[in-house]
N, C-alpha and C. Protein backbone atom coordinates (compact mmCIF):
# COMPACT_ATOMS: atom_id res chain seq x y z
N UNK A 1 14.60 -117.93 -82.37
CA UNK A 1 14.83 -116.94 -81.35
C UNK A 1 14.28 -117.45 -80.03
N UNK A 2 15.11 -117.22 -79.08
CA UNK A 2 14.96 -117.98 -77.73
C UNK A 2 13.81 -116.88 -77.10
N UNK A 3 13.17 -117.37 -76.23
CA UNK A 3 12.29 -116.51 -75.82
C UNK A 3 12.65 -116.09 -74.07
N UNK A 4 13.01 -114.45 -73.37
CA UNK A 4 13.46 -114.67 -72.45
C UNK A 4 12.65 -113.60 -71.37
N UNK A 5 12.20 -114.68 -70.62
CA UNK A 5 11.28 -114.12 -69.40
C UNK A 5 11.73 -113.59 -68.39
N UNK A 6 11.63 -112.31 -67.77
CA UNK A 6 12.37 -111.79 -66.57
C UNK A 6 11.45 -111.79 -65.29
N UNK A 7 11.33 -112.54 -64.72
CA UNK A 7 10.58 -112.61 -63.09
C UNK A 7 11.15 -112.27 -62.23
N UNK A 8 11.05 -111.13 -61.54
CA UNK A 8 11.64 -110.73 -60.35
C UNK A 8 10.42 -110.25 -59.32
N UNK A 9 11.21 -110.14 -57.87
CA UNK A 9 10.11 -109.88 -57.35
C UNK A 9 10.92 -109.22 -55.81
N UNK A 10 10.30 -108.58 -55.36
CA UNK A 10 11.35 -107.86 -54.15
C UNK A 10 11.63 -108.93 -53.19
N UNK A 11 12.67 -108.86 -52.71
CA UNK A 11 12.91 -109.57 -51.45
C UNK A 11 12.88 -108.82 -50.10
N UNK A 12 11.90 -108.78 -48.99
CA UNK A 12 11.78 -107.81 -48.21
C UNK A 12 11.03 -108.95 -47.12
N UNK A 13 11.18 -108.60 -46.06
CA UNK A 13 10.57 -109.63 -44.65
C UNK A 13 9.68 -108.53 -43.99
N UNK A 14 8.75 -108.76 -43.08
CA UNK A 14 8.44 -107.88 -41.59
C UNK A 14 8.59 -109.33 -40.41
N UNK A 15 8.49 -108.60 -39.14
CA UNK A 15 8.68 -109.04 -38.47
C UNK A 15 7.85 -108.44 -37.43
N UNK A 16 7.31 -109.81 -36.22
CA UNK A 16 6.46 -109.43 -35.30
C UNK A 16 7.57 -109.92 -34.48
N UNK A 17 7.57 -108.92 -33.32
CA UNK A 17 7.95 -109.05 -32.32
C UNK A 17 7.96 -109.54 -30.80
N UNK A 18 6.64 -109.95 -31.09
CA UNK A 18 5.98 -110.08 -30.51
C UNK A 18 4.75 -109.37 -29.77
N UNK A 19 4.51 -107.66 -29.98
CA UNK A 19 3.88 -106.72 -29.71
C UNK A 19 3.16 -106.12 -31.22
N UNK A 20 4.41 -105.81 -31.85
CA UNK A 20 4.06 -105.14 -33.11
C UNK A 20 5.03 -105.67 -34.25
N UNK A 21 3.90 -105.60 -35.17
CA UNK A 21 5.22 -105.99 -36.46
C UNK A 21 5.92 -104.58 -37.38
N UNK A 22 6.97 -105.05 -37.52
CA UNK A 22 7.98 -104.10 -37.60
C UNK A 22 7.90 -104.38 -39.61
N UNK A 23 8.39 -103.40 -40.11
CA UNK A 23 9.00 -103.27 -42.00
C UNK A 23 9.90 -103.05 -41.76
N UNK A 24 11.60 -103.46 -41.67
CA UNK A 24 12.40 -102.97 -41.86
C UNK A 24 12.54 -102.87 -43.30
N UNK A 25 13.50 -101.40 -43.22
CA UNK A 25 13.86 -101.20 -44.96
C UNK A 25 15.39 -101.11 -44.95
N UNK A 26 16.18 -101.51 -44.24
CA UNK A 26 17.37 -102.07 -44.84
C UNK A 26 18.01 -103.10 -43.49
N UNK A 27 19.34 -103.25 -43.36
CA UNK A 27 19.76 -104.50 -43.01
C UNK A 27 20.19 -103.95 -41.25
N UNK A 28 20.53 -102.59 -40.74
CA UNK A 28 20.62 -101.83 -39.91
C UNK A 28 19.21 -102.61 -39.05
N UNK A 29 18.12 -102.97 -39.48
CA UNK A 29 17.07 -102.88 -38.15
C UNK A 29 17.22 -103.84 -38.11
N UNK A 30 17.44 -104.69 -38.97
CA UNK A 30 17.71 -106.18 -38.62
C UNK A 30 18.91 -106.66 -37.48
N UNK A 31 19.68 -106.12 -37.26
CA UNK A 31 21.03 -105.99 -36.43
C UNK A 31 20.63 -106.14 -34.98
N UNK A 32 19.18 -105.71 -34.81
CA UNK A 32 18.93 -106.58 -33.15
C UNK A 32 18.75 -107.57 -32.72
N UNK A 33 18.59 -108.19 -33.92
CA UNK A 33 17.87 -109.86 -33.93
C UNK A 33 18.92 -110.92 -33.75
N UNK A 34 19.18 -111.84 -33.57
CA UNK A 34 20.05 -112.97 -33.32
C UNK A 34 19.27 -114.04 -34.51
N UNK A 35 19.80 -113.40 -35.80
CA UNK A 35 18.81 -114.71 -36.36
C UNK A 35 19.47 -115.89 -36.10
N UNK A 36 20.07 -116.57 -35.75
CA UNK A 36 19.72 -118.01 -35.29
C UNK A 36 19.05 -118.54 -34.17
N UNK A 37 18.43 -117.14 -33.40
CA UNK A 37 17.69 -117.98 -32.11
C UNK A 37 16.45 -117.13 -32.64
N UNK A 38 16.63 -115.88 -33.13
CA UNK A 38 14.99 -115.57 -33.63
C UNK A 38 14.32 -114.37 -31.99
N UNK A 39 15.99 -113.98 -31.23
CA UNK A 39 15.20 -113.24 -30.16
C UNK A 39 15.65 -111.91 -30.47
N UNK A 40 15.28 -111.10 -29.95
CA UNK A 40 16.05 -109.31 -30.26
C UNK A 40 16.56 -109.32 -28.58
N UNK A 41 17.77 -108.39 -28.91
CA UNK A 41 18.43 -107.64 -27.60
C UNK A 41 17.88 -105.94 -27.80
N UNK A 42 18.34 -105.49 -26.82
CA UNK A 42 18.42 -104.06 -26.83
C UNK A 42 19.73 -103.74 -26.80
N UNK A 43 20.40 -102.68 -27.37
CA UNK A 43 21.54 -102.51 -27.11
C UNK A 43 21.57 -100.81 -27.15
N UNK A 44 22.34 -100.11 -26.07
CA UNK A 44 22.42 -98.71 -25.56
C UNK A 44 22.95 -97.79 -27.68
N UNK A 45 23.85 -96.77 -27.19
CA UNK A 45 23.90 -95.73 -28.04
C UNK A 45 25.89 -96.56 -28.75
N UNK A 46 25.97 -96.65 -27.52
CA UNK A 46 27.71 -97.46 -27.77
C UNK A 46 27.56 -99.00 -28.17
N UNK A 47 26.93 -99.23 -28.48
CA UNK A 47 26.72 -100.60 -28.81
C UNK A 47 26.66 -101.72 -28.06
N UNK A 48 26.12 -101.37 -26.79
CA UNK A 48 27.10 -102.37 -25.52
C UNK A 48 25.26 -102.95 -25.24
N UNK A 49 25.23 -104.47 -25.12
CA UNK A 49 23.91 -104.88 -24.52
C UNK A 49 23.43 -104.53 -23.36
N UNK A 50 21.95 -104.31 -23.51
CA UNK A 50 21.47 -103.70 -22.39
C UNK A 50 20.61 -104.70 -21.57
N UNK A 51 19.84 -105.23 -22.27
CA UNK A 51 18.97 -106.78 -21.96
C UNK A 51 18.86 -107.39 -22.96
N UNK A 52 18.33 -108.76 -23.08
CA UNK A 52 17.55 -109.42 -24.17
C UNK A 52 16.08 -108.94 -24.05
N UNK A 53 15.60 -108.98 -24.88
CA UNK A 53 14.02 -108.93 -24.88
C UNK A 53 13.49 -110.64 -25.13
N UNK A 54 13.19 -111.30 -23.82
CA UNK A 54 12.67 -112.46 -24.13
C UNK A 54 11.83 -113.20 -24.91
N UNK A 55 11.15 -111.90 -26.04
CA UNK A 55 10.01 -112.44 -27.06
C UNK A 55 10.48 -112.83 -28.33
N UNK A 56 10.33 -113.95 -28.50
CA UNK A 56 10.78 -115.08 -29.98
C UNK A 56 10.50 -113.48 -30.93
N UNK A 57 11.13 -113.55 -31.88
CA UNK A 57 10.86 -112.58 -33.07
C UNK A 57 10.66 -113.27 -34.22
N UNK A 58 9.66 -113.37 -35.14
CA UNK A 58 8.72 -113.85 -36.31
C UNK A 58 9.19 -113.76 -37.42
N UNK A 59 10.14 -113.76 -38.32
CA UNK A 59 10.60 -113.29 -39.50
C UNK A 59 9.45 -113.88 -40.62
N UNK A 60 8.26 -113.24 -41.63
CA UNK A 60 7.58 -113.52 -42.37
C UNK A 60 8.26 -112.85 -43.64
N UNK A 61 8.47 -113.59 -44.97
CA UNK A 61 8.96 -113.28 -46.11
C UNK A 61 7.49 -112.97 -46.99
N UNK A 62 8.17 -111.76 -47.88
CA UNK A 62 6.63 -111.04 -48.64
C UNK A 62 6.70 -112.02 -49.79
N UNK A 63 5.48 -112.26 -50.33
CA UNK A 63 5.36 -113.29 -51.51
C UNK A 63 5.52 -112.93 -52.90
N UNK A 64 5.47 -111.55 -52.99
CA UNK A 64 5.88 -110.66 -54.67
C UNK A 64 4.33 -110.63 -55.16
N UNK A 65 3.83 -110.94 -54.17
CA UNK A 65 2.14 -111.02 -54.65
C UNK A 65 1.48 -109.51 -53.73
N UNK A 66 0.37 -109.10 -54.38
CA UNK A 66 -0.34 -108.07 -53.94
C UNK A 66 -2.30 -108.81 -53.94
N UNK A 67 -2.72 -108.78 -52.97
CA UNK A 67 -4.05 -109.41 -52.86
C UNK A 67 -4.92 -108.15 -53.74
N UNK A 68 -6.51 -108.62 -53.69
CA UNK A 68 -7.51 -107.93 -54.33
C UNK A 68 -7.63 -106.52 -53.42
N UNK A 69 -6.87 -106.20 -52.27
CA UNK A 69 -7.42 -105.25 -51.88
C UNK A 69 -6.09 -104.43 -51.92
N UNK A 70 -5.29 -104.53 -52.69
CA UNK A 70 -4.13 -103.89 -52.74
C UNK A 70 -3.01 -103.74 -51.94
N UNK A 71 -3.08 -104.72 -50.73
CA UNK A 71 -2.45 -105.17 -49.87
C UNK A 71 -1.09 -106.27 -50.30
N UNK A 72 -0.17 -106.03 -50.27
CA UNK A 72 0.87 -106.77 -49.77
C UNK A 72 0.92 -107.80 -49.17
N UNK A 73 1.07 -109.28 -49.88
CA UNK A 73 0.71 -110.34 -49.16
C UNK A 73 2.08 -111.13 -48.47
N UNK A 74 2.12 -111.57 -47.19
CA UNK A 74 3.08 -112.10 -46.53
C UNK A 74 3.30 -113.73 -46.22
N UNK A 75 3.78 -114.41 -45.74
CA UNK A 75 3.84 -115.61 -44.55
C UNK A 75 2.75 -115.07 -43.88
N UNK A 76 2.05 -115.96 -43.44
CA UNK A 76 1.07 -116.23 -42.30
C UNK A 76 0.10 -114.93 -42.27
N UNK A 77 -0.10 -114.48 -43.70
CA UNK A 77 -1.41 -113.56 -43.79
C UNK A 77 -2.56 -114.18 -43.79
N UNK A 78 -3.48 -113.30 -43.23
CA UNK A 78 -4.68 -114.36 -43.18
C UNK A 78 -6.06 -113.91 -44.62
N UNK A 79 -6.38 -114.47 -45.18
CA UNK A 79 -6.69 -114.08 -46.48
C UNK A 79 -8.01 -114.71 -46.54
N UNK A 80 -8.97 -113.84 -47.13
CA UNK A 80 -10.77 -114.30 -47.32
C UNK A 80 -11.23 -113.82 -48.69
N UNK A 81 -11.78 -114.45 -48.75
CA UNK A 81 -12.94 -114.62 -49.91
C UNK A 81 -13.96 -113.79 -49.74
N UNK A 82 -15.07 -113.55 -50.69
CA UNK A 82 -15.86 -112.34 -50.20
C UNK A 82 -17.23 -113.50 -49.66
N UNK A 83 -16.88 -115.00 -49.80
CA UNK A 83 -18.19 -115.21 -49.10
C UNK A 83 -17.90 -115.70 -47.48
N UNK A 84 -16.46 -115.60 -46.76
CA UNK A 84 -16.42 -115.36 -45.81
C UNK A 84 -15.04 -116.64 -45.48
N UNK A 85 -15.12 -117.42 -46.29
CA UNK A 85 -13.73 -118.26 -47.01
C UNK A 85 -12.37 -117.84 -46.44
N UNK A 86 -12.18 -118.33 -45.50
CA UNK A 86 -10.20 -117.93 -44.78
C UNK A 86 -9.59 -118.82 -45.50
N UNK A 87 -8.45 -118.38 -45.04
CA UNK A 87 -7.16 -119.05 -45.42
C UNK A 87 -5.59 -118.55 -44.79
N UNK A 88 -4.94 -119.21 -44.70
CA UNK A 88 -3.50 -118.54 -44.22
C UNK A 88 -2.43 -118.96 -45.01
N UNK A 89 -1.47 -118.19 -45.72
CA UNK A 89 -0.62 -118.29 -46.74
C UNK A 89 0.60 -118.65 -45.50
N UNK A 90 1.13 -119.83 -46.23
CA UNK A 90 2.35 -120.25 -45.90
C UNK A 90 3.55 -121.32 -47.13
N UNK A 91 4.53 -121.52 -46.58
CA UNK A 91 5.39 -122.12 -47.44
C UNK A 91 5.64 -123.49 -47.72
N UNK A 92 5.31 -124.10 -48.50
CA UNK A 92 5.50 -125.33 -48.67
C UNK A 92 6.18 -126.07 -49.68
N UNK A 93 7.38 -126.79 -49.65
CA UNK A 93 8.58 -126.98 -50.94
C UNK A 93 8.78 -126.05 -51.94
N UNK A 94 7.29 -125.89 -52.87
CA UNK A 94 7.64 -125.47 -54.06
C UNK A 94 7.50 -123.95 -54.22
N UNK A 95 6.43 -123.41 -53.01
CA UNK A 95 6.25 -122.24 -53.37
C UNK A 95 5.09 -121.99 -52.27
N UNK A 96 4.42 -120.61 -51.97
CA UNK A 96 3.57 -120.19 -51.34
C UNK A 96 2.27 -120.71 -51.21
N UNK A 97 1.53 -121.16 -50.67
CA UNK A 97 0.40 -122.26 -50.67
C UNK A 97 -0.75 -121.41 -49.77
N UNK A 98 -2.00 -121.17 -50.15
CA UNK A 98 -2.87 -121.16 -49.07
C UNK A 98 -3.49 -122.50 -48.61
N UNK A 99 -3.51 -122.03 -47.22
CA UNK A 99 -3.81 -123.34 -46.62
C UNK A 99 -5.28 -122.70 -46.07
N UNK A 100 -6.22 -123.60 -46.00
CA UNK A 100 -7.85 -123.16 -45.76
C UNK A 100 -8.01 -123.33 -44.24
N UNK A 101 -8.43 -122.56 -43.55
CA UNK A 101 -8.75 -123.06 -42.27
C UNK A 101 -10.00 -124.11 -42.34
N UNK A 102 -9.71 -124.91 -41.35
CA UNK A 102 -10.55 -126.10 -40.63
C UNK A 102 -10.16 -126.87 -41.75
N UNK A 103 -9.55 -126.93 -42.38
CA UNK A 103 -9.06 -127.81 -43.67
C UNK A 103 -7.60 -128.40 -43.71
N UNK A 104 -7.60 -130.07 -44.38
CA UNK A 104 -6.10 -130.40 -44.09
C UNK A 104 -5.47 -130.20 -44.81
N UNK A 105 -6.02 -129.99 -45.86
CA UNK A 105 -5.31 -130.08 -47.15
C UNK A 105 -5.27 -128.61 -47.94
N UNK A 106 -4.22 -128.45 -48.36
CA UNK A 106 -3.70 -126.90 -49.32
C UNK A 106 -4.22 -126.61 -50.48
N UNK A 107 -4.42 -125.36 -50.14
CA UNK A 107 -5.93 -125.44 -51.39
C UNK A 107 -4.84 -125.40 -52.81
N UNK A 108 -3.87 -124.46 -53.29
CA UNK A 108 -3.61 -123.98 -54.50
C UNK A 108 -2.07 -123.27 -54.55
N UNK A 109 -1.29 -123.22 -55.25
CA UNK A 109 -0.43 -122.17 -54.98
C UNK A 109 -1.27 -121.04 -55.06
N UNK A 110 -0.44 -119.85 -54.31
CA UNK A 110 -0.80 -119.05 -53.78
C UNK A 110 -1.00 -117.88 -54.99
N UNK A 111 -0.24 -117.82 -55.95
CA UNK A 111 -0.48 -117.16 -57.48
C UNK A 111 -1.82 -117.58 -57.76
N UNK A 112 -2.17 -118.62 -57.91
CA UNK A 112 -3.27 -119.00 -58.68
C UNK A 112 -4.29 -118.56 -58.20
N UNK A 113 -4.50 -118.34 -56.77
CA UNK A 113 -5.75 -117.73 -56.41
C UNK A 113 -5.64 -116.13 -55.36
N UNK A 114 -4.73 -115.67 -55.79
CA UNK A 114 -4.40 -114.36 -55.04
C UNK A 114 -5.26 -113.32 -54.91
N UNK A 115 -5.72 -113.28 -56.00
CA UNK A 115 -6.88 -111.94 -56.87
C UNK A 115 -8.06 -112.25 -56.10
N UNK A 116 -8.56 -113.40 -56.07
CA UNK A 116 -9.65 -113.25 -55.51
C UNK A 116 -10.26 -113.06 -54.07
N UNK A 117 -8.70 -113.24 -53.42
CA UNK A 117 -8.76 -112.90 -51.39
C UNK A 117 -8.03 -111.33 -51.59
N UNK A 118 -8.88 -111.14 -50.02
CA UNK A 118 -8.16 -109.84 -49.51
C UNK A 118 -7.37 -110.04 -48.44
N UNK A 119 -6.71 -109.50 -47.81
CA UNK A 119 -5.70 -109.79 -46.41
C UNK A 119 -6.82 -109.18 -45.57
N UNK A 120 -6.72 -109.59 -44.26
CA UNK A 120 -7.44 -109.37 -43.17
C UNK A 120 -6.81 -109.47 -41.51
N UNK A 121 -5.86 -109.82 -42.16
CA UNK A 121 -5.03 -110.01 -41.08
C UNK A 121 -3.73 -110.93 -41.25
N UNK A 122 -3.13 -111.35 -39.57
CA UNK A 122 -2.32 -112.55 -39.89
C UNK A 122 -2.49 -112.73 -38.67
N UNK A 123 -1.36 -114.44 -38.64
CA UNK A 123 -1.82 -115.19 -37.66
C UNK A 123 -1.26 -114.47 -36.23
N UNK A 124 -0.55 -113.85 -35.81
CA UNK A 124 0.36 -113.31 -35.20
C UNK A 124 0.03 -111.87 -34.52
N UNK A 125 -0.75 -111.34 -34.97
CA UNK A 125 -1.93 -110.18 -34.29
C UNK A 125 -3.34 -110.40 -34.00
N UNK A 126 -3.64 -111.77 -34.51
CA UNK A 126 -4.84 -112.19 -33.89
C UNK A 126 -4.61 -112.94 -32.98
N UNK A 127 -3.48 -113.11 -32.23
CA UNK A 127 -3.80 -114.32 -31.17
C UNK A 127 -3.86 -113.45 -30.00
């Protein structure tokens, strides 16, 4: 008997806008964005453009992971240890990686050590 594993995991983005980061929950909020340049327009009630909004827009993909503090972990969350230990989750070939600050090298996939960071932020509201 074959043995059969079901892994799923939501597929859902936020996005900084450069001011605030946005959750969209379906494909409607996404419709301001130009994803191939990554900028948002405004557009009136008739659909007609009103300006661009000149701020790059951030698309971060959620990892299907939830940190120790019950938080929702993203792209470019910024993630600590309880002895004061950062890190910033990002993507690398195979899968989600924390990467350690002041460090060159990637500590772990990002499964393997999830439980033990909390989110604290991301890179993108701290600057």
């Amino acid at each position: 008997m074959a043995l059969k594993l079901k892994i799923m995991r939501k597929i859902k983005f936020r996005i900084f806008n450069g001011s605030e980061m946005k959750y969209p929950t379906n494909i409607q909020e996404y419709s301001n964005i130009e994803l191939h340049t990554g900028y948002a327009k405004d557009y009136n009630k008739d659909g007609i453009l009103i300006r661009p909004t000149f701020k790059k827009c951030v698309f971060m993909q959620f990892t299907g992971l939830t940190a120790k503090n019950d938080i929702d972990v993203y792209e470019h969350d910024i993630l600590e240890l309880p002895n004061g230990t950062q890190g910033v989750v990002e993507w690398l070939e195979c899968g989600f990686v924390l990467k350690l600050k002041n460090e060159t090298v990637w500590q772990n996939l990002l499964w393997n050590v999830v439980n033990h960071y909390t989110v604290v932020g991301n890179i993108h509201e701290r600057q």
